[in-house]
PDB file of N, CA and C in Angstrom:
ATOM      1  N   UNK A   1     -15.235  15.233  20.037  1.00  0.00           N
ATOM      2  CA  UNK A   1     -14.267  14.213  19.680  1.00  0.00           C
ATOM      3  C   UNK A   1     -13.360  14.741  18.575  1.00  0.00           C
ATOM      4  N   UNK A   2     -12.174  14.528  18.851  1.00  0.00           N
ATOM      5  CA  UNK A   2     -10.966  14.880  17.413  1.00  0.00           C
ATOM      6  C   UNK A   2     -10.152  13.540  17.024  1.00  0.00           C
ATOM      7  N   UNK A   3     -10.691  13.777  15.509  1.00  0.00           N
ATOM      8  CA  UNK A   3      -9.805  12.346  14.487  1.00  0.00           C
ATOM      9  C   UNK A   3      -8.527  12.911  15.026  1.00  0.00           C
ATOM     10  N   UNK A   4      -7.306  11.646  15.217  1.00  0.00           N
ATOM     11  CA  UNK A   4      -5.983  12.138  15.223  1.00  0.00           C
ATOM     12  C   UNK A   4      -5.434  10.381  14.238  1.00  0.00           C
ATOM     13  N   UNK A   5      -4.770  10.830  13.010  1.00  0.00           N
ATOM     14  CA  UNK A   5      -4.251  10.201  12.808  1.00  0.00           C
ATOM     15  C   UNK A   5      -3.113   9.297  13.384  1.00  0.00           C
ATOM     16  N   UNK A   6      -3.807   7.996  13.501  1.00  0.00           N
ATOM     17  CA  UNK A   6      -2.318   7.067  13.716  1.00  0.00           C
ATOM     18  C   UNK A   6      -1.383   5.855  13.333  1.00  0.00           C
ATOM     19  N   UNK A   7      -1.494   6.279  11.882  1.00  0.00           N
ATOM     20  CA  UNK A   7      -0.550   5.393  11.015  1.00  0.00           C
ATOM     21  C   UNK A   7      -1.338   5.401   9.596  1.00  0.00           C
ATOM     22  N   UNK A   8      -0.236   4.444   8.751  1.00  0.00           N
ATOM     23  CA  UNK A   8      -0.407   4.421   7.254  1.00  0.00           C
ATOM     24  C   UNK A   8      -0.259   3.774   6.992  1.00  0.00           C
ATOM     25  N   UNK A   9      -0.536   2.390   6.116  1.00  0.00           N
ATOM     26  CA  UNK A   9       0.463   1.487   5.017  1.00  0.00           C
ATOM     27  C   UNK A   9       0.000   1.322   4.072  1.00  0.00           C
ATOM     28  N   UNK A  10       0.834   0.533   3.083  1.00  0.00           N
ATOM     29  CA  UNK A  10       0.284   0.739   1.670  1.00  0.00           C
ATOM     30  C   UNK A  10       0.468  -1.442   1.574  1.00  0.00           C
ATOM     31  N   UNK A  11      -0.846  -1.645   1.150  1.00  0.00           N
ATOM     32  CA  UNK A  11      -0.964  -2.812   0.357  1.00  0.00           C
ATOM     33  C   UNK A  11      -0.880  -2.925  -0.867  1.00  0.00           C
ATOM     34  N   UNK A  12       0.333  -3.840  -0.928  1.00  0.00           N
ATOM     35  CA  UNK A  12       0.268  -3.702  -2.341  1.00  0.00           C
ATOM     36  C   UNK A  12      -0.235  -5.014  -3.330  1.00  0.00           C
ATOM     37  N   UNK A  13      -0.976  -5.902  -4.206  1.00  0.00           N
ATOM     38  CA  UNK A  13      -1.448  -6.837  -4.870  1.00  0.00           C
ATOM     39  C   UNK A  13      -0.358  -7.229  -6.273  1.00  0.00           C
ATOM     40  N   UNK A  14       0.041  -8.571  -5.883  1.00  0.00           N
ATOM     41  CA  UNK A  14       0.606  -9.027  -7.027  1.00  0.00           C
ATOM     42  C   UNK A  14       0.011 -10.196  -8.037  1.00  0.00           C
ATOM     43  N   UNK A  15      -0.132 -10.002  -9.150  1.00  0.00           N
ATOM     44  CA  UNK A  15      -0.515 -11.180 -10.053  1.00  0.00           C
ATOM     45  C   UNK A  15       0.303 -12.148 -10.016  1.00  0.00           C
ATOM     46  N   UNK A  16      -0.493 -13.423  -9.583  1.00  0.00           N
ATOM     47  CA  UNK A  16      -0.158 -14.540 -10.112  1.00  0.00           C
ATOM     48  C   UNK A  16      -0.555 -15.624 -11.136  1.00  0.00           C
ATOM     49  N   UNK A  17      -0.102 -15.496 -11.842  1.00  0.00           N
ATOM     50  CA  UNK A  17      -0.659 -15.939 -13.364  1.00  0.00           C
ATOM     51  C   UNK A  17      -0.805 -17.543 -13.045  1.00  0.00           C
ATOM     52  N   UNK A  18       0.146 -17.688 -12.427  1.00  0.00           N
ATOM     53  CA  UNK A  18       0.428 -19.639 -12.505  1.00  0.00           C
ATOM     54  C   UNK A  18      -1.050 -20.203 -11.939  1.00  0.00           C
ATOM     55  N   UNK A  19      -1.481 -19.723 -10.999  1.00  0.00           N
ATOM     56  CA  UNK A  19      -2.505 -19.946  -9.751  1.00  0.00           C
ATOM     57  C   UNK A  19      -3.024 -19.199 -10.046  1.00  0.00           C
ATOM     58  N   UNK A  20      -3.612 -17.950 -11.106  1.00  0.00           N
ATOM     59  CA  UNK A  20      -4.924 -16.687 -11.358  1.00  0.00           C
ATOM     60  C   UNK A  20      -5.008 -16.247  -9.947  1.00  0.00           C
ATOM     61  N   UNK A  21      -4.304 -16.123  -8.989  1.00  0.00           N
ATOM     62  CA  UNK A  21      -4.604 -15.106  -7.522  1.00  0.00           C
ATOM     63  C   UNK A  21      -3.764 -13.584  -7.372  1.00  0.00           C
ATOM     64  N   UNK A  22      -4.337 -13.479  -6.561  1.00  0.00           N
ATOM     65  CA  UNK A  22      -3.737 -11.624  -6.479  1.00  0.00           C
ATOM     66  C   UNK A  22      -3.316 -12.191  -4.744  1.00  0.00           C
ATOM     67  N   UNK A  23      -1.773 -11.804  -4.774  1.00  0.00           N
ATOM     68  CA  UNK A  23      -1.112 -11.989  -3.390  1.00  0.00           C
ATOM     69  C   UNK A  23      -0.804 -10.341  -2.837  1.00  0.00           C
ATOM     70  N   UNK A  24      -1.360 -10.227  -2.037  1.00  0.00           N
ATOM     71  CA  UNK A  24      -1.211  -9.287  -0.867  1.00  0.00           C
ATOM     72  C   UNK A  24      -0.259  -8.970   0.149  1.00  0.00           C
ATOM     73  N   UNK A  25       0.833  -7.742  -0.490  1.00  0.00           N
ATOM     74  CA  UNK A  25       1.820  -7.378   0.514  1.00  0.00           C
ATOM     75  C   UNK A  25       1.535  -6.273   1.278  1.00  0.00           C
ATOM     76  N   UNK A  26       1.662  -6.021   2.281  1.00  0.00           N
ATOM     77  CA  UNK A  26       0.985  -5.620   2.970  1.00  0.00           C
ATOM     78  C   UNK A  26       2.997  -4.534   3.646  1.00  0.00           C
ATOM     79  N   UNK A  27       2.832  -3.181   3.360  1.00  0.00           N
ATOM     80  CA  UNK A  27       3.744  -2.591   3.607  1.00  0.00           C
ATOM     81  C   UNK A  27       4.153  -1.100   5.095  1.00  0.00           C
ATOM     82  N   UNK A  28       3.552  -1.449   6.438  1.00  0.00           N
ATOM     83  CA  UNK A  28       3.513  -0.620   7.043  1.00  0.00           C
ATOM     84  C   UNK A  28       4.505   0.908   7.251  1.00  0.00           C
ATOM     85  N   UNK A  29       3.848   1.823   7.728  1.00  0.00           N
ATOM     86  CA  UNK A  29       4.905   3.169   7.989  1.00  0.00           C
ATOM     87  C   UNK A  29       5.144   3.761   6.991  1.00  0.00           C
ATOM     88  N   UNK A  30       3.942   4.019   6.637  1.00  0.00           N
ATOM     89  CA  UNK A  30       3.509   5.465   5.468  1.00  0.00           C
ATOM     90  C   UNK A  30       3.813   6.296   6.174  1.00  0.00           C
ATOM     91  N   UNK A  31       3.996   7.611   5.275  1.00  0.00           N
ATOM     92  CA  UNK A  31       3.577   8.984   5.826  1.00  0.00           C
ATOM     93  C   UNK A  31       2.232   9.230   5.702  1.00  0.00           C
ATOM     94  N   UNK A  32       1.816  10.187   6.347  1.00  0.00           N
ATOM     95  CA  UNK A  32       0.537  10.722   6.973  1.00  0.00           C
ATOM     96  C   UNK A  32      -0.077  11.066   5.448  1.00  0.00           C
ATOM     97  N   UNK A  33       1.044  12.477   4.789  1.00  0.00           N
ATOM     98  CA  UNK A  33       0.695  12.697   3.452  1.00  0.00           C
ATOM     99  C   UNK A  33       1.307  12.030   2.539  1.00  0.00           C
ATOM    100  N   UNK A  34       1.277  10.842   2.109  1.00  0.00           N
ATOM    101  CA  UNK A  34       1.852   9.992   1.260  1.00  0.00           C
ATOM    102  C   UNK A  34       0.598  10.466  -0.106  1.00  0.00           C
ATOM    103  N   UNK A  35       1.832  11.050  -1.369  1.00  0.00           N
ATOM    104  CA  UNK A  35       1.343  11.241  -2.384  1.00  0.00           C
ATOM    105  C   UNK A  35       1.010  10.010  -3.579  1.00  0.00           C
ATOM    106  N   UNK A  36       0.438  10.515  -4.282  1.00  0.00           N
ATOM    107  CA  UNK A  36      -0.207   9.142  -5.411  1.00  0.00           C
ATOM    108  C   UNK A  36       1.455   8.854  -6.665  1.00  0.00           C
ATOM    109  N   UNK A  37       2.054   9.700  -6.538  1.00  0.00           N
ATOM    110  CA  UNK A  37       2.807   9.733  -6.981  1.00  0.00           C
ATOM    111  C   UNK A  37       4.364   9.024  -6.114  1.00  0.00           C
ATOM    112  N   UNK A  38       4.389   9.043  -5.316  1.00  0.00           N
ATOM    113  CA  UNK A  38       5.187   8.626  -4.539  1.00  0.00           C
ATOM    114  C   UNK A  38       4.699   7.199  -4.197  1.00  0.00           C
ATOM    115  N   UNK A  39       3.693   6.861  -4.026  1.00  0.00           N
ATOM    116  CA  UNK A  39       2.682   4.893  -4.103  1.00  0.00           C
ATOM    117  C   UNK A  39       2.852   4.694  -5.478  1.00  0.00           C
ATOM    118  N   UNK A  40       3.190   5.386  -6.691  1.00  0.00           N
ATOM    119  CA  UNK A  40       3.434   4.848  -7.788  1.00  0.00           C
ATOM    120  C   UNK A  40       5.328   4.610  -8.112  1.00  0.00           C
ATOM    121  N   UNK A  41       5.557   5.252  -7.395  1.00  0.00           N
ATOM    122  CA  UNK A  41       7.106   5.609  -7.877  1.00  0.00           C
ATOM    123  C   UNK A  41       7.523   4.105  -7.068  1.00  0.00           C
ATOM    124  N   UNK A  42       6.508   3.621  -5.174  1.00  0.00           N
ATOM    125  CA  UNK A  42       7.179   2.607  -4.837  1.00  0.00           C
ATOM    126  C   UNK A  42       6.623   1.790  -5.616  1.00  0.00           C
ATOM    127  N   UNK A  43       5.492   1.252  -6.136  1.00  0.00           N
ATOM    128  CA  UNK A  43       4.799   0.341  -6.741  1.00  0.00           C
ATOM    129  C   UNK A  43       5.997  -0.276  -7.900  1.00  0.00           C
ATOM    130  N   UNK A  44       5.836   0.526  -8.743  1.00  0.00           N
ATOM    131  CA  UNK A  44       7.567   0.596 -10.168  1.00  0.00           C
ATOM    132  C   UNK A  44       8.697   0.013  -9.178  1.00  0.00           C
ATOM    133  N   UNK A  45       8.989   0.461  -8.643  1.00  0.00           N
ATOM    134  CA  UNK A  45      10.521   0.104  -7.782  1.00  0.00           C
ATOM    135  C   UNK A  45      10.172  -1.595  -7.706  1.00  0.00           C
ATOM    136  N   UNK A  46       8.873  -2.129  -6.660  1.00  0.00           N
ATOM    137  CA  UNK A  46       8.547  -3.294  -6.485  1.00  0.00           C
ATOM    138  C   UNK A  46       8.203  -4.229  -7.631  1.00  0.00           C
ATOM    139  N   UNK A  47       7.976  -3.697  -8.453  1.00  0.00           N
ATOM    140  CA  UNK A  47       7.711  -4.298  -9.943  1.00  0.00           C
ATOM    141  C   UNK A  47       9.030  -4.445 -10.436  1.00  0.00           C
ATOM    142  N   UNK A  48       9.681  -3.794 -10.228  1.00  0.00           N
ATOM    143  CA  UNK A  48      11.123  -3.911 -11.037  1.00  0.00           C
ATOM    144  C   UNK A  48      12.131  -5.299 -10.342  1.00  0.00           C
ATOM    145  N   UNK A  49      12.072  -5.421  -8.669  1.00  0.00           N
ATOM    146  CA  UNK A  49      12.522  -6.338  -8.133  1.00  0.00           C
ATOM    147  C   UNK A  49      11.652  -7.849  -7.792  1.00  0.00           C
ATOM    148  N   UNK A  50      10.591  -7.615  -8.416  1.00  0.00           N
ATOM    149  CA  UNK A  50       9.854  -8.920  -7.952  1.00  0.00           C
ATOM    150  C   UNK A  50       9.632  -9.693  -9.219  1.00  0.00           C
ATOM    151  N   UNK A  51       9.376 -11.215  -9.116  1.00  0.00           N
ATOM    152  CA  UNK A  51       9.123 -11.903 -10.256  1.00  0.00           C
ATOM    153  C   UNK A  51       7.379 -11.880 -10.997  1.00  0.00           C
ATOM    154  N   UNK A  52       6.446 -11.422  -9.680  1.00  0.00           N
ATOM    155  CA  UNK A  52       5.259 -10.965  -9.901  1.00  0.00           C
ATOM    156  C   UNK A  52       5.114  -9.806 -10.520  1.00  0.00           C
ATOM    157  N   UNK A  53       4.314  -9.657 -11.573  1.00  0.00           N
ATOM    158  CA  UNK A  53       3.627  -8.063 -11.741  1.00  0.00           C
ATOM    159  C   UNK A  53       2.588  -7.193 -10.996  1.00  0.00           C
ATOM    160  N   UNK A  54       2.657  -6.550 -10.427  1.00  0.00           N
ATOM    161  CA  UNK A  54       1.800  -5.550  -9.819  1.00  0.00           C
ATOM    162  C   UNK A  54       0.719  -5.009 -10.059  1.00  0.00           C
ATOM    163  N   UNK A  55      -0.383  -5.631  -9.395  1.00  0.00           N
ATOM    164  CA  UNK A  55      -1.848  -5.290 -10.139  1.00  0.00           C
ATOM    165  C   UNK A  55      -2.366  -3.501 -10.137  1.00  0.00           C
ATOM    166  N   UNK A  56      -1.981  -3.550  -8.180  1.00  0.00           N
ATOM    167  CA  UNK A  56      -2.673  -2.587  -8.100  1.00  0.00           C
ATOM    168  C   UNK A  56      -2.384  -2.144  -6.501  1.00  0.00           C
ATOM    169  N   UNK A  57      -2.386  -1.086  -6.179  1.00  0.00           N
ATOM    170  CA  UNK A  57      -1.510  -0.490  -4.703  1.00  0.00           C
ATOM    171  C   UNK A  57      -2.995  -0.138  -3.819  1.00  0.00           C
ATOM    172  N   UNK A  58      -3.253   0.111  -2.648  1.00  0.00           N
ATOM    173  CA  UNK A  58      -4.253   0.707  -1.544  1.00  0.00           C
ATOM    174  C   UNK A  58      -3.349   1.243  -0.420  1.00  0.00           C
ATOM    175  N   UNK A  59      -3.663   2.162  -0.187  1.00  0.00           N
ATOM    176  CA  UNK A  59      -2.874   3.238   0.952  1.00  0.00           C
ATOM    177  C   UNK A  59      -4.082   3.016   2.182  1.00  0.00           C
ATOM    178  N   UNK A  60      -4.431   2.507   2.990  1.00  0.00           N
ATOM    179  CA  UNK A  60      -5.197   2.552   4.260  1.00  0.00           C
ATOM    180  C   UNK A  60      -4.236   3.602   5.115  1.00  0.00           C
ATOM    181  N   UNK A  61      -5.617   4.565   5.918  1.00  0.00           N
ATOM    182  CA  UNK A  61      -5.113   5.360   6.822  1.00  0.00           C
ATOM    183  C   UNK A  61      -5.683   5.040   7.682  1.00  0.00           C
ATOM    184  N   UNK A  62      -4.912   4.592   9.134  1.00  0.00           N
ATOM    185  CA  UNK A  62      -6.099   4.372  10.156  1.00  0.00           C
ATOM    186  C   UNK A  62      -5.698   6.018  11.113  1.00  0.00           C
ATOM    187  N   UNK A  63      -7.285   6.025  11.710  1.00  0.00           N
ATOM    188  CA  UNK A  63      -7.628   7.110  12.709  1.00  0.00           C
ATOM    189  C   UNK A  63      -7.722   6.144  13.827  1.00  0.00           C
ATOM    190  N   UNK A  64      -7.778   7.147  14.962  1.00  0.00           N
ATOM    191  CA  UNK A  64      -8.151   7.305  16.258  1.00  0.00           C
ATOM    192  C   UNK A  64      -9.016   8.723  16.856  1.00  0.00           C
ATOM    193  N   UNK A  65      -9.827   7.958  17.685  1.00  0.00           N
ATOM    194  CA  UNK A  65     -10.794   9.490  18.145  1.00  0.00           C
ATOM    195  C   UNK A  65     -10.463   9.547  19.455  1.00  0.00           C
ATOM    196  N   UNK A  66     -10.395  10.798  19.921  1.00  0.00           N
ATOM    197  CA  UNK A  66     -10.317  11.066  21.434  1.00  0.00           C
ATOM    198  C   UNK A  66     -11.057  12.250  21.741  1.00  0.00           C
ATOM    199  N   UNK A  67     -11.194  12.100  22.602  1.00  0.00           N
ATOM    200  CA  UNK A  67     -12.328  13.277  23.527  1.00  0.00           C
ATOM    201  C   UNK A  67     -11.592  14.899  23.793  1.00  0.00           C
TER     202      UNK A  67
END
């Protein structure tokens, strides 16, 4: 069997102070090698345009196996 990657996105969690919850954006069509530095550079960008602050980012990679 061979892993073949097939896709990326990055979730990202925003504080909400009013309501104490963490809201979940959910951002598909990563790159394969998406650096920690580049999930921080978008994280800042999204912090800069949103009225929420930004807790905290997750990059999920999903696989696929084939024979």
């Amino acid at each position: 069997m061979f892993k073949e990657w097939s896709g990326s996105k990055v979730d990202v969690y925003l504080e909400d102070g009013a309501t104490e919850t963490l809201v979940r954006r959910s951002f598909a069509g990563a790159n394969q090698f998406v650096s920690e530095e580049q999930v921080t550079n978008f994280t800042n960008a999204l912090d800069s345009v949103t009225s929420l602050p930004v807790s905290h980012a997750v990059v999920i990679e999903e696989y696929h196996y084939t024979k």
